[in-house]
PDB file of N, CA and C in Angstrom:
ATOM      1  N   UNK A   1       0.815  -1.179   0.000  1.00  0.00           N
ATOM      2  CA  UNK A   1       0.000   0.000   0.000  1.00  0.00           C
ATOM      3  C   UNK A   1       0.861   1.246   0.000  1.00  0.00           C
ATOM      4  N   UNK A   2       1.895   1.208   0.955  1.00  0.00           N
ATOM      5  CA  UNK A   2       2.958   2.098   0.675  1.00  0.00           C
ATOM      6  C   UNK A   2       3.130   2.600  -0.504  1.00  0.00           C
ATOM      7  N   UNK A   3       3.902   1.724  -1.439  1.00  0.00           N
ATOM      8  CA  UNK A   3       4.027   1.537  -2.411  1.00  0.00           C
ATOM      9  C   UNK A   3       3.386   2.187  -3.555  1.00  0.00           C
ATOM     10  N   UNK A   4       2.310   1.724  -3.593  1.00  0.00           N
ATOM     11  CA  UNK A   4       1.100   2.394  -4.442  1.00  0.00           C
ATOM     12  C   UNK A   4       0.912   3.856  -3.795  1.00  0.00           C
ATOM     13  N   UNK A   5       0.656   4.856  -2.533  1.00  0.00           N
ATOM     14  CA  UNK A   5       1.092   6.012  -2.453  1.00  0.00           C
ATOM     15  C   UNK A   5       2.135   6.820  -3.078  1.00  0.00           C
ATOM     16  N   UNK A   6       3.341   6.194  -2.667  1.00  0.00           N
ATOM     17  CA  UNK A   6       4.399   6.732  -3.836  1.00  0.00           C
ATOM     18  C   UNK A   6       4.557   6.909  -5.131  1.00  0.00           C
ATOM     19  N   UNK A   7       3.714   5.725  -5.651  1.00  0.00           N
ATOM     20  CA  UNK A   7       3.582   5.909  -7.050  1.00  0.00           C
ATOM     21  C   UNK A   7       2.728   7.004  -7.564  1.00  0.00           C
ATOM     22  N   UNK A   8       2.017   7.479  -6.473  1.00  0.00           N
ATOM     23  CA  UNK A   8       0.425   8.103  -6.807  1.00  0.00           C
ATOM     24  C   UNK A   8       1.204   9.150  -6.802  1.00  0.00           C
ATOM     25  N   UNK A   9       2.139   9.812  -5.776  1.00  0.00           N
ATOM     26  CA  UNK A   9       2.262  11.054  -5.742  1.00  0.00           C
ATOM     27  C   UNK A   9       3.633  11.317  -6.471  1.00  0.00           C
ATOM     28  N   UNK A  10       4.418  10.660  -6.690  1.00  0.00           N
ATOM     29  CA  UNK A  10       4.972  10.610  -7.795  1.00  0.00           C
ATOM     30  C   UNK A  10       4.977  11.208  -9.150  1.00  0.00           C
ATOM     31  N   UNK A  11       3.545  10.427  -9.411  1.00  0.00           N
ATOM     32  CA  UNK A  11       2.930  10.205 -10.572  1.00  0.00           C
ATOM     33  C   UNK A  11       2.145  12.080 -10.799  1.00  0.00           C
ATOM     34  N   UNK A  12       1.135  12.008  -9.478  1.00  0.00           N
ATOM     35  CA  UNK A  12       1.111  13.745  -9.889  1.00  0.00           C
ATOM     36  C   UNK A  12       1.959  14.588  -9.438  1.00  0.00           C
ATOM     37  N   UNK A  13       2.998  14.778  -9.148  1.00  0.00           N
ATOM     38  CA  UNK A  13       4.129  15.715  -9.275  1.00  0.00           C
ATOM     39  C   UNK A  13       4.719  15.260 -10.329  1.00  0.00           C
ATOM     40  N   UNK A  14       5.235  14.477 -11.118  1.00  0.00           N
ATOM     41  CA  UNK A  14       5.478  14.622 -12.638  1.00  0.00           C
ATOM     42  C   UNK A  14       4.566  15.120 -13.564  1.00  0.00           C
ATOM     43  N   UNK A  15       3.090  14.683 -13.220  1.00  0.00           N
ATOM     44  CA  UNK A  15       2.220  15.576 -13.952  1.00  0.00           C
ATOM     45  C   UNK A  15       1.975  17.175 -14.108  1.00  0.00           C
ATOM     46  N   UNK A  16       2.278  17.421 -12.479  1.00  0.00           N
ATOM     47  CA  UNK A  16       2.446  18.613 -12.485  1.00  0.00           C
ATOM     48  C   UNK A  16       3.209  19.948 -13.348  1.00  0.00           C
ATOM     49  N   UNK A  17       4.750  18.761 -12.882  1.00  0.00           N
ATOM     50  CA  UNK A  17       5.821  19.459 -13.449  1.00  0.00           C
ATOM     51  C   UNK A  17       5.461  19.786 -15.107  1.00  0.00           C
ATOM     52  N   UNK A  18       4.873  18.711 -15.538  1.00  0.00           N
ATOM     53  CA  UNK A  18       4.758  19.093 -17.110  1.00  0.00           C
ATOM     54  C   UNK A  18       4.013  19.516 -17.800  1.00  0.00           C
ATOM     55  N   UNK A  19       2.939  20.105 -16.792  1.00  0.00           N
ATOM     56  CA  UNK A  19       1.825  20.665 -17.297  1.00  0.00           C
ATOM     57  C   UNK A  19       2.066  22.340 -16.898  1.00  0.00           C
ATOM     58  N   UNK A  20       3.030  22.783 -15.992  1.00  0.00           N
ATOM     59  CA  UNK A  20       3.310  24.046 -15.548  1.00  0.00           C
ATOM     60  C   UNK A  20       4.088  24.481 -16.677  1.00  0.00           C
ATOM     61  N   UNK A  21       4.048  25.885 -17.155  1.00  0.00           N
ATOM     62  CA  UNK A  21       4.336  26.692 -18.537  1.00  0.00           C
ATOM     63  C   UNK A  21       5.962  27.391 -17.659  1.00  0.00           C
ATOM     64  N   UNK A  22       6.540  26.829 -18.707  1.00  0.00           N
ATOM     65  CA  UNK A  22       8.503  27.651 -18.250  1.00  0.00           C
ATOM     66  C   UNK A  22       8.159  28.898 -19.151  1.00  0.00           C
ATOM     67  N   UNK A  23       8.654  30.129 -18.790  1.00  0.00           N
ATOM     68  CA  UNK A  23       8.520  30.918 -20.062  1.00  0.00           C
ATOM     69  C   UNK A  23      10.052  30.925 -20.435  1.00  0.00           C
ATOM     70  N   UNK A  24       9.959  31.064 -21.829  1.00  0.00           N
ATOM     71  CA  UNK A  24      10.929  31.219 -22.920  1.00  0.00           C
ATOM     72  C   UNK A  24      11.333  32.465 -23.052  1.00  0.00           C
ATOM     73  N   UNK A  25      12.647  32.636 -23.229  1.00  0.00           N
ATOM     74  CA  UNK A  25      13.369  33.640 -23.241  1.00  0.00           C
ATOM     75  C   UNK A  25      13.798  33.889 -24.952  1.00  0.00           C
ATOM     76  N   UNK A  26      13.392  35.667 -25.115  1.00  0.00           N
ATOM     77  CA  UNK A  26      13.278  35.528 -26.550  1.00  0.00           C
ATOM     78  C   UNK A  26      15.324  35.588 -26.543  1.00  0.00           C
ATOM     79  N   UNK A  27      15.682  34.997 -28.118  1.00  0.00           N
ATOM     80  CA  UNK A  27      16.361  34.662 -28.932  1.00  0.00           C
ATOM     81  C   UNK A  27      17.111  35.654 -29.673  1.00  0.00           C
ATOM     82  N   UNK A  28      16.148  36.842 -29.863  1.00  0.00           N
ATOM     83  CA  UNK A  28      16.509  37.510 -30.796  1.00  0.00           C
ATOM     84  C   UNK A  28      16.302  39.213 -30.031  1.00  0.00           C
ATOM     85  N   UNK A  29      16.620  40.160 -30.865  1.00  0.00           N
ATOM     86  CA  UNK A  29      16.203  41.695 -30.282  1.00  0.00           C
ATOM     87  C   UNK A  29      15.482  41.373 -31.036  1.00  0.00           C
ATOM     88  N   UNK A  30      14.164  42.246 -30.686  1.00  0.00           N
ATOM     89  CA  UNK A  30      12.871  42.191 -31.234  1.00  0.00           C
ATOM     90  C   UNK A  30      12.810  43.882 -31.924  1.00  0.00           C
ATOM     91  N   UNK A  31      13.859  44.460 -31.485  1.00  0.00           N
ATOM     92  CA  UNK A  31      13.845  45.846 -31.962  1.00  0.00           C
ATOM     93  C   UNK A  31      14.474  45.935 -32.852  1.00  0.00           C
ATOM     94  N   UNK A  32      15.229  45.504 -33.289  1.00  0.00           N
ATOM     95  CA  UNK A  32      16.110  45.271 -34.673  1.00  0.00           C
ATOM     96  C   UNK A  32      15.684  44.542 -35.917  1.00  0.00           C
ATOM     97  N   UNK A  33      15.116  45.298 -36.940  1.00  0.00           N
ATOM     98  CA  UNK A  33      14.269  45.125 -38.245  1.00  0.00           C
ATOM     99  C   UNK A  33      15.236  43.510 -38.564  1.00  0.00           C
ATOM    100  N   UNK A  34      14.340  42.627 -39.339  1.00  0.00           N
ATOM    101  CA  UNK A  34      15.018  41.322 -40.215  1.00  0.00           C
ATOM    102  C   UNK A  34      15.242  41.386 -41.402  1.00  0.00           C
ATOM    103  N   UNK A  35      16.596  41.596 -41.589  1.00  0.00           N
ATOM    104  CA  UNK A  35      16.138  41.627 -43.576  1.00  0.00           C
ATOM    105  C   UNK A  35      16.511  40.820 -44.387  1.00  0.00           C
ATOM    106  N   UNK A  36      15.578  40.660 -45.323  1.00  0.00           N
ATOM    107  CA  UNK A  36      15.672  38.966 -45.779  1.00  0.00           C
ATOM    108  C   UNK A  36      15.692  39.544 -47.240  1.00  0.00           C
ATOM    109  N   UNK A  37      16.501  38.885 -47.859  1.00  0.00           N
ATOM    110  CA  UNK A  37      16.788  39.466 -49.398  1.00  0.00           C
ATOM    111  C   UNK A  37      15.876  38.556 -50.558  1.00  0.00           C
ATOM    112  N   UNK A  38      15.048  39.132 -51.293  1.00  0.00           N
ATOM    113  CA  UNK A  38      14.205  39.098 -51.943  1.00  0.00           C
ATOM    114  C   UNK A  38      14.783  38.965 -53.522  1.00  0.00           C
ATOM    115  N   UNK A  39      14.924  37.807 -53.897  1.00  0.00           N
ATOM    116  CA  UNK A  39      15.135  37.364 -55.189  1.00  0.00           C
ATOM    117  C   UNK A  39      14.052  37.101 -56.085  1.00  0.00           C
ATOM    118  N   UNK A  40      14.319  38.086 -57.131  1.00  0.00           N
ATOM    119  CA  UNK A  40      13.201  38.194 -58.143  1.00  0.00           C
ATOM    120  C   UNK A  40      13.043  37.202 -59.061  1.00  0.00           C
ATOM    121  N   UNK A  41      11.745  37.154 -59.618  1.00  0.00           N
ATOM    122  CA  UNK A  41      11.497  35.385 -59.944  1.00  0.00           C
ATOM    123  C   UNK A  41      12.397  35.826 -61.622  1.00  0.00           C
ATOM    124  N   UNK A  42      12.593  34.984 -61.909  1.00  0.00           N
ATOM    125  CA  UNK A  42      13.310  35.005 -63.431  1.00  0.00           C
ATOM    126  C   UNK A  42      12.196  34.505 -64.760  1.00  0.00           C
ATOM    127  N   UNK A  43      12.080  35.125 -65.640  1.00  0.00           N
ATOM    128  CA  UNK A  43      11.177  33.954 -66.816  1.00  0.00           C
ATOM    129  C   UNK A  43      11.622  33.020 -67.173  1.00  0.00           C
ATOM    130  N   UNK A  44      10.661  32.019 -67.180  1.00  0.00           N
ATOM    131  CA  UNK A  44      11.237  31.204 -67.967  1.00  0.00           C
ATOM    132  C   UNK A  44      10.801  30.557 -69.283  1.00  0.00           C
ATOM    133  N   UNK A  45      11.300  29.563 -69.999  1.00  0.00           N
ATOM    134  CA  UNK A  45      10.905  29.221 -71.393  1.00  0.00           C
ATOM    135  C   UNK A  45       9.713  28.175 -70.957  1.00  0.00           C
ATOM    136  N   UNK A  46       8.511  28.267 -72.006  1.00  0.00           N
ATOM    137  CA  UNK A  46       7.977  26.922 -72.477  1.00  0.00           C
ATOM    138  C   UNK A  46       7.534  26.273 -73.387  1.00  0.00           C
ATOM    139  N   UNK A  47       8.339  25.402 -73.278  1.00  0.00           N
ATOM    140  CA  UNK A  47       7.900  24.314 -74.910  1.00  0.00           C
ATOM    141  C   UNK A  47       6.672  23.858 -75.069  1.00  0.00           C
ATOM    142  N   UNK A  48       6.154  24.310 -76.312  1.00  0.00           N
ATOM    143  CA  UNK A  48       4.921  24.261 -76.282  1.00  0.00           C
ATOM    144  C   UNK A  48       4.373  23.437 -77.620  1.00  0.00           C
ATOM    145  N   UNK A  49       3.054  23.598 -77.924  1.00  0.00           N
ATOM    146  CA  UNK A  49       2.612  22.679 -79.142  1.00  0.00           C
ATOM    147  C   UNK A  49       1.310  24.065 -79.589  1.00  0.00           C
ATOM    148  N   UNK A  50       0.593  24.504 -80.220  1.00  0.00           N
ATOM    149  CA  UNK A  50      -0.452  25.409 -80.306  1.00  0.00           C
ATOM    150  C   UNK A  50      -1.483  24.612 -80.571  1.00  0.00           C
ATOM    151  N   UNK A  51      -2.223  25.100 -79.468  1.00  0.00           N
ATOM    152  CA  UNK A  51      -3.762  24.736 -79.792  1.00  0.00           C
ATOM    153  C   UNK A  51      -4.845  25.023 -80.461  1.00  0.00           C
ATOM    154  N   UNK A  52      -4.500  26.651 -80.008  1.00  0.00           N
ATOM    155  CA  UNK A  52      -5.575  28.059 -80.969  1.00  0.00           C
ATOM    156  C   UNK A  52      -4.882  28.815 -80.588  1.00  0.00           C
ATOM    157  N   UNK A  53      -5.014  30.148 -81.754  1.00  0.00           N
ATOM    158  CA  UNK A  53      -4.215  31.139 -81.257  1.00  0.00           C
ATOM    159  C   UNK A  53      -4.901  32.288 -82.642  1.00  0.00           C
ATOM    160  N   UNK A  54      -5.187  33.585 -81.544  1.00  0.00           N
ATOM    161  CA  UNK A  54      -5.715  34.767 -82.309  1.00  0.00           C
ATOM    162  C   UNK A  54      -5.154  35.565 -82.053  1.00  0.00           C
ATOM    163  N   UNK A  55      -5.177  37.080 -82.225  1.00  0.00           N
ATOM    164  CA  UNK A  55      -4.865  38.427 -82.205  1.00  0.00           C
ATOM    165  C   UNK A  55      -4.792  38.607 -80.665  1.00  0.00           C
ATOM    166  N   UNK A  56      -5.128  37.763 -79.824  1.00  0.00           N
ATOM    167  CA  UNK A  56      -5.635  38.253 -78.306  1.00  0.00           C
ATOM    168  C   UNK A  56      -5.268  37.755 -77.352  1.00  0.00           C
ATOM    169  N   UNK A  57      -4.790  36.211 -77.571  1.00  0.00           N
ATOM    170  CA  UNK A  57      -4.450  35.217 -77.047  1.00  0.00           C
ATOM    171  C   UNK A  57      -3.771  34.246 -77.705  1.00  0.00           C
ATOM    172  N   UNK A  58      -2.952  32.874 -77.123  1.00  0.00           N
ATOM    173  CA  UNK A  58      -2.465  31.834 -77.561  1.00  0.00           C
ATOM    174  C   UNK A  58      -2.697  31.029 -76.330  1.00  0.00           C
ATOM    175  N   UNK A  59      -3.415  29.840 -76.793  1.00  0.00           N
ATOM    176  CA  UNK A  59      -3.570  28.667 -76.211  1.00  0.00           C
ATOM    177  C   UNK A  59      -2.754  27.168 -76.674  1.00  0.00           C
ATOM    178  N   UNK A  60      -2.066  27.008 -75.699  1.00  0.00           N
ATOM    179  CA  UNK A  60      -1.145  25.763 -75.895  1.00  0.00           C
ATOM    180  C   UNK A  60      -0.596  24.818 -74.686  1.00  0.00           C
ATOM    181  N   UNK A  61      -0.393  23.632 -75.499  1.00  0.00           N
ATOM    182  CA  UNK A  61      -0.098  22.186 -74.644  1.00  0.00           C
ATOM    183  C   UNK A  61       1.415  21.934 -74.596  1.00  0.00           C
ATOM    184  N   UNK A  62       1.893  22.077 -73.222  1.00  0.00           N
ATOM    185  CA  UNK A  62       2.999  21.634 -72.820  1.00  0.00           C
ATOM    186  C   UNK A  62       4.103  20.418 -73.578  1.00  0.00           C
ATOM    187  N   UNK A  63       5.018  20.622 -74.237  1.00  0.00           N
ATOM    188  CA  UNK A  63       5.115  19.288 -74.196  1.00  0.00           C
ATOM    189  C   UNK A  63       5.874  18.309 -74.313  1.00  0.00           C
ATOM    190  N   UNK A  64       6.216  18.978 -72.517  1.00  0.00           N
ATOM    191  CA  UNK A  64       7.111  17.424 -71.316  1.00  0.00           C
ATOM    192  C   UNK A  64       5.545  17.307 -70.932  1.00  0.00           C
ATOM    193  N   UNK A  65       4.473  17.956 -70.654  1.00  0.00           N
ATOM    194  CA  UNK A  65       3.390  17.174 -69.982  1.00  0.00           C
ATOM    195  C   UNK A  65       2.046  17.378 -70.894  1.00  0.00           C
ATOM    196  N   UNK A  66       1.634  15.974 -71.515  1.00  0.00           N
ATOM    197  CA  UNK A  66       0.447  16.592 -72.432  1.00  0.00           C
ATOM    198  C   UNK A  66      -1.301  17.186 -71.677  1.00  0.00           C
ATOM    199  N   UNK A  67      -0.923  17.180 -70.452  1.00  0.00           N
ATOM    200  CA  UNK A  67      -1.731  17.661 -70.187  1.00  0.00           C
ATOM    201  C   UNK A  67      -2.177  19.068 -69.695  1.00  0.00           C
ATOM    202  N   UNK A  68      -1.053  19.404 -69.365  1.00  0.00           N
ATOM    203  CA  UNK A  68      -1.246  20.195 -69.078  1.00  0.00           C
ATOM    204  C   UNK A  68      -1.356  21.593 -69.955  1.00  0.00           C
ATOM    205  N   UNK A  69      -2.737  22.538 -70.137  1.00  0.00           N
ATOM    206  CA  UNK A  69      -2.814  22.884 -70.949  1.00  0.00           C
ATOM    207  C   UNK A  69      -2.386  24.555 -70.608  1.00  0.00           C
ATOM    208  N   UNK A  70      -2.343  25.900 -71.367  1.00  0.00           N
ATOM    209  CA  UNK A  70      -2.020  27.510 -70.578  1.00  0.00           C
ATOM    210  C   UNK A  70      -2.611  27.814 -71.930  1.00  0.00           C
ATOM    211  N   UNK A  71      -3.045  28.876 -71.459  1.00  0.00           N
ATOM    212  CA  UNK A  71      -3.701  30.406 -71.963  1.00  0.00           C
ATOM    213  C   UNK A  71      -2.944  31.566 -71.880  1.00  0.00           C
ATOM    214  N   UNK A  72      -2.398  31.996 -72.971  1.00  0.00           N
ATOM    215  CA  UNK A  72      -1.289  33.195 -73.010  1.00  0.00           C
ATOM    216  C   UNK A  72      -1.617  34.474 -73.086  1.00  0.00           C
ATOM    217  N   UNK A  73      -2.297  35.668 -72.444  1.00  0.00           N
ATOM    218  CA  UNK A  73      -2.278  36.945 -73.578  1.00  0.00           C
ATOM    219  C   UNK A  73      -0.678  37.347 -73.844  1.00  0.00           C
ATOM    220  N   UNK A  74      -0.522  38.315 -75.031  1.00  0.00           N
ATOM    221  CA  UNK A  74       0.065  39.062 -75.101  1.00  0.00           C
ATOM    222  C   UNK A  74       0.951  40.146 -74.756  1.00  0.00           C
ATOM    223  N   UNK A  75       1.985  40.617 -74.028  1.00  0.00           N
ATOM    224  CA  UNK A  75       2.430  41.696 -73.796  1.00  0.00           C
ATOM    225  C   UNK A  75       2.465  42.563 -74.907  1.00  0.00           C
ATOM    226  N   UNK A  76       2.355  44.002 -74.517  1.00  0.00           N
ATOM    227  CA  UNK A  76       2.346  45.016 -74.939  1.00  0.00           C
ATOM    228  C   UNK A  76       3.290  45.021 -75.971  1.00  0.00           C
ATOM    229  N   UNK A  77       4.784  44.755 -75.623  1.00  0.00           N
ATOM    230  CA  UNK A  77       5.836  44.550 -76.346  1.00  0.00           C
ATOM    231  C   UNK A  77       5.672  43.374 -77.355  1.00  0.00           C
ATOM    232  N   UNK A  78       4.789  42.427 -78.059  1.00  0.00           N
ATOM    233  CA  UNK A  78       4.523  41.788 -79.150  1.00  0.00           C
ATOM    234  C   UNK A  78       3.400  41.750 -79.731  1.00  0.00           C
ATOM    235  N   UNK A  79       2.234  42.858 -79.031  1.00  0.00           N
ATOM    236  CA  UNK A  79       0.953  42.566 -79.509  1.00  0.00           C
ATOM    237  C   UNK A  79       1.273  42.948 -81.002  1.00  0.00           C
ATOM    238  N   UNK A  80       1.774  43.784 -81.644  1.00  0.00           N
ATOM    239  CA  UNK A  80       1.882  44.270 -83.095  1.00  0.00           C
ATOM    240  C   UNK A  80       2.435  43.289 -84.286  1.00  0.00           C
ATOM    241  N   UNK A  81       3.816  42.585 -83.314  1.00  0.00           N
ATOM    242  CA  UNK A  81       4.266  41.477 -83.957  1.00  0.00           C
ATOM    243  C   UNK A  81       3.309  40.430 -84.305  1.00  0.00           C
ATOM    244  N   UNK A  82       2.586  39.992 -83.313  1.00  0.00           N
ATOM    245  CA  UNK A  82       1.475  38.779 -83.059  1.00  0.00           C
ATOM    246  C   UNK A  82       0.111  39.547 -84.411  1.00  0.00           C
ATOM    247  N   UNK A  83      -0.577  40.418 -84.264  1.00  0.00           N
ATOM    248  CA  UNK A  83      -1.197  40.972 -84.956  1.00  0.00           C
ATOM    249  C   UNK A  83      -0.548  40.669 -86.695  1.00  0.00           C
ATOM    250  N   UNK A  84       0.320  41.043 -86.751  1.00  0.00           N
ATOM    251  CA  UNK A  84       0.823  40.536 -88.312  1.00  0.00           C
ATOM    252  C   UNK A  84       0.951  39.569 -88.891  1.00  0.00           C
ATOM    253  N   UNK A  85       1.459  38.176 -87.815  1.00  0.00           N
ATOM    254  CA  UNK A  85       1.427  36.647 -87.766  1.00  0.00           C
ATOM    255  C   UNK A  85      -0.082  36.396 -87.995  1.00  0.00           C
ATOM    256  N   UNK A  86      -1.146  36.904 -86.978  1.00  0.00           N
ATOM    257  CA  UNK A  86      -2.259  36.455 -87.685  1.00  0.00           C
ATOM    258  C   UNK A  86      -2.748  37.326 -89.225  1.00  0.00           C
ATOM    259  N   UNK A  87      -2.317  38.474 -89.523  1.00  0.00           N
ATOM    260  CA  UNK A  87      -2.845  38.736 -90.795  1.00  0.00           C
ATOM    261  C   UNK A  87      -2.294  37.831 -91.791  1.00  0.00           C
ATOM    262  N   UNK A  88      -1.200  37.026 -91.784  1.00  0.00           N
ATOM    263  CA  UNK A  88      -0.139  36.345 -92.490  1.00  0.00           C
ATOM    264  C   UNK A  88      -0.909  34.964 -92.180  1.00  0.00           C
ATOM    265  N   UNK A  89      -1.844  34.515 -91.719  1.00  0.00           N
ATOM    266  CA  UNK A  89      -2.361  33.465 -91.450  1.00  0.00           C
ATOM    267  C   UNK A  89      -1.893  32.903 -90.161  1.00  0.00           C
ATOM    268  N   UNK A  90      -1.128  33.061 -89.360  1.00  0.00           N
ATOM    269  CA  UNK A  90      -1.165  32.885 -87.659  1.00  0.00           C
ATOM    270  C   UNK A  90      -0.623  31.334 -87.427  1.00  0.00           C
ATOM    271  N   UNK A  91      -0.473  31.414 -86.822  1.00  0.00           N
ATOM    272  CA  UNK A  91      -0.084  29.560 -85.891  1.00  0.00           C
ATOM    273  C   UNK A  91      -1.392  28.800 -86.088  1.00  0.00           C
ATOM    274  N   UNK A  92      -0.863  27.760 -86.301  1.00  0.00           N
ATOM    275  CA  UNK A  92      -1.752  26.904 -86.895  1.00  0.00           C
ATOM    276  C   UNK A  92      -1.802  25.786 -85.556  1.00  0.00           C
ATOM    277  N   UNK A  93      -2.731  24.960 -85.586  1.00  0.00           N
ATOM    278  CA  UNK A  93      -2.975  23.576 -84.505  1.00  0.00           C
ATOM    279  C   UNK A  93      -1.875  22.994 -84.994  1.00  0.00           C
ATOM    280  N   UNK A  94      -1.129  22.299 -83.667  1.00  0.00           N
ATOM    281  CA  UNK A  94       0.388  21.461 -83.908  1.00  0.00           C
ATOM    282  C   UNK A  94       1.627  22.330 -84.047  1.00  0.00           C
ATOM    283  N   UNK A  95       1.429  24.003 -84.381  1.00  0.00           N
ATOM    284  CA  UNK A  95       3.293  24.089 -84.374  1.00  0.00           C
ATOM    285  C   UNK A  95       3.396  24.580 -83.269  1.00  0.00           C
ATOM    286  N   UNK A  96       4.780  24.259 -83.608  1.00  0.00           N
ATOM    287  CA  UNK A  96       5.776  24.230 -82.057  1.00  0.00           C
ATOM    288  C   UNK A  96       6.260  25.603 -81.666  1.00  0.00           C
ATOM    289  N   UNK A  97       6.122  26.026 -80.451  1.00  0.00           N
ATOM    290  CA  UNK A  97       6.511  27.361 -80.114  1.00  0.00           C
ATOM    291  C   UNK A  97       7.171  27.458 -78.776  1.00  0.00           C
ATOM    292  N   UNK A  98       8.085  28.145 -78.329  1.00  0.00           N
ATOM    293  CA  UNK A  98       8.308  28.577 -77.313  1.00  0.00           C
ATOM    294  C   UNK A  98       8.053  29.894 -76.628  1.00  0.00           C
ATOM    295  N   UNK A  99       7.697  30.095 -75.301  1.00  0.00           N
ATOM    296  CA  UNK A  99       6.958  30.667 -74.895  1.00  0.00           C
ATOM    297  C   UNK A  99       7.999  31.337 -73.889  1.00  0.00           C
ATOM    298  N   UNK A 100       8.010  32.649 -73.290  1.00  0.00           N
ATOM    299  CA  UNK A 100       8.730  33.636 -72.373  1.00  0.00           C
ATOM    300  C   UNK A 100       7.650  34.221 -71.656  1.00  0.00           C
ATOM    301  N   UNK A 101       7.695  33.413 -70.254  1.00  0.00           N
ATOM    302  CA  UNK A 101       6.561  33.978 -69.461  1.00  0.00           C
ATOM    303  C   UNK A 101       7.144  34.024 -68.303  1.00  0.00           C
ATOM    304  N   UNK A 102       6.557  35.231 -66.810  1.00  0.00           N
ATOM    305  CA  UNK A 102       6.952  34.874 -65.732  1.00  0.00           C
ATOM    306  C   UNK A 102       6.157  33.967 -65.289  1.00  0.00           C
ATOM    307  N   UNK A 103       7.128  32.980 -64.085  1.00  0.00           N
ATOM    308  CA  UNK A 103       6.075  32.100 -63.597  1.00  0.00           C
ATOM    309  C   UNK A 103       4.952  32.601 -62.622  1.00  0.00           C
ATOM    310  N   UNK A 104       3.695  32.190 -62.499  1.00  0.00           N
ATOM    311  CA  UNK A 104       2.393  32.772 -61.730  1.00  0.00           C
ATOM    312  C   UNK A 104       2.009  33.404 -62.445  1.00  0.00           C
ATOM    313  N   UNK A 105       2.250  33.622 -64.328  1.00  0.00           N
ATOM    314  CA  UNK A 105       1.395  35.031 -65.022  1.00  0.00           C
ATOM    315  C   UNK A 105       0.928  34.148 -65.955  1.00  0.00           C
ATOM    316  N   UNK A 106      -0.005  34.996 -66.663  1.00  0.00           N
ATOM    317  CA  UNK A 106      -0.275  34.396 -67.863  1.00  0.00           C
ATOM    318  C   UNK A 106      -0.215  35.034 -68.928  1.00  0.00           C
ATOM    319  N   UNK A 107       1.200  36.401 -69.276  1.00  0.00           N
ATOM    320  CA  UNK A 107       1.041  37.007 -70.323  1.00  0.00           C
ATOM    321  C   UNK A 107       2.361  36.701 -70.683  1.00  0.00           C
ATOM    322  N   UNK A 108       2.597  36.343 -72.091  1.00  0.00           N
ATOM    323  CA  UNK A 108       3.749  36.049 -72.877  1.00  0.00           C
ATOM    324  C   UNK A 108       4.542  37.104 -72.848  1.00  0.00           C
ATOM    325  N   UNK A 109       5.600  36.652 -73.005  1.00  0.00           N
ATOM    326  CA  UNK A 109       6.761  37.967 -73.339  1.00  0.00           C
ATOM    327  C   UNK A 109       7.201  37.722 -74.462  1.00  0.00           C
ATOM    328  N   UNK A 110       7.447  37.037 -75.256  1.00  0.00           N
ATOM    329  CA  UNK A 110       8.128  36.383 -76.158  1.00  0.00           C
ATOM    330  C   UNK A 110       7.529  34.987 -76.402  1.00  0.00           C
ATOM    331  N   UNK A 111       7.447  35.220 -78.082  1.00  0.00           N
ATOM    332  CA  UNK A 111       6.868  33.758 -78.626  1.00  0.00           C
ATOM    333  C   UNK A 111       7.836  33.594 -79.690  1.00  0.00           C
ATOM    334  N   UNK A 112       8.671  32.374 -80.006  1.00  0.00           N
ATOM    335  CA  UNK A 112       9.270  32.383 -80.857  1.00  0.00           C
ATOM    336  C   UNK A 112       8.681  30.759 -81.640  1.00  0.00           C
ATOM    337  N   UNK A 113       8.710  30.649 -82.753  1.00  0.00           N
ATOM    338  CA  UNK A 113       8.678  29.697 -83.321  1.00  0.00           C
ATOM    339  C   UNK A 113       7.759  29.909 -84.644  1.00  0.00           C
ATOM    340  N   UNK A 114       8.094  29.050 -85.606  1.00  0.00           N
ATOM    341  CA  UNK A 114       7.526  29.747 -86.818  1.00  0.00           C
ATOM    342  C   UNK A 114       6.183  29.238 -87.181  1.00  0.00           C
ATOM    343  N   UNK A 115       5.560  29.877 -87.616  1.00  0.00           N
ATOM    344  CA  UNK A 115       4.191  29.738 -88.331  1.00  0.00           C
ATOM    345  C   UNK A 115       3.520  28.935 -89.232  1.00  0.00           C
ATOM    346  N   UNK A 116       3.084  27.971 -89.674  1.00  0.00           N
ATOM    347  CA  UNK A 116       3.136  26.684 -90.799  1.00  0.00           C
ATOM    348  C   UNK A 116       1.967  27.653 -91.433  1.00  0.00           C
ATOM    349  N   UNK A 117       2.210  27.118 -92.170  1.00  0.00           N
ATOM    350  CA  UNK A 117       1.116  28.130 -93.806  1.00  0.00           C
ATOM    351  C   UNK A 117      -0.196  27.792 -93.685  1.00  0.00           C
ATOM    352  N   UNK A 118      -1.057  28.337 -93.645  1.00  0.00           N
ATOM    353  CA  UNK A 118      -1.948  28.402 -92.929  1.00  0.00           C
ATOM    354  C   UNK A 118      -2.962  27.448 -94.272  1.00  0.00           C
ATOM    355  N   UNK A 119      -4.016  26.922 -93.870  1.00  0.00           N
ATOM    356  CA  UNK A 119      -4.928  25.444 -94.896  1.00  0.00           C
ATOM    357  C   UNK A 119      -5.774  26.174 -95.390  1.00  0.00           C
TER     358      UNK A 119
END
């Protein structure tokens, strides 16, 4: 019976102990700004296939992944170029293009790849 007392009180003074809050001592000055250097995202290329593509937009299929499909507008800096490609008959379904976009956008910077003669 002893025995079993000791264990009991034991048992809640370890409980105790670990249920009582230590406070933490901060780490850092809290008055002194953090500065964390901010690397700007880069564009990058994508290989593409054309799906449709007008004066306004280009729609095209990835292709390392055929599923995955993107919707391009235009930047400012090629809408005129793009505008002439379609008076010239435009990208056709199937050619191959590469694409200059930032990642998270959906406006082209650059489309390079040539135009198949339009049917």
């Amino acid at each position: 019976m002893k025995n079993s007392k000791l264990i009991a009180v034991t048992f809640l003074i370890a409980a105790g102990l670990a249920t009582s809050a230590i406070p933490a001592c901060a780490q850092a000055d809290a008055s002194a700004p953090m500065v964390v250097k901010q690397i700007p995202p880069k564009a990058v290329w994508l290989k593409a296939e054309v799906i449709h593509a007008d004066n306004h937009s280009i729609m095209v299929r990835e292709q390392a992944t055929d599923r995955a499909i993107h919707t391009f507008t235009y930047d400012e800096k090629i809408k005129d170029k793009m505008q002439q490609i379609v008076n010239q008959g435009g990208y056709q379904t199937g050619d191959k293009v590469k694409i200059l976009y930032m990642p998270g956008q959906t406006v082209a910077m650059k489309i390079q790849g040539k135009p198949s003669k339009p049917i």
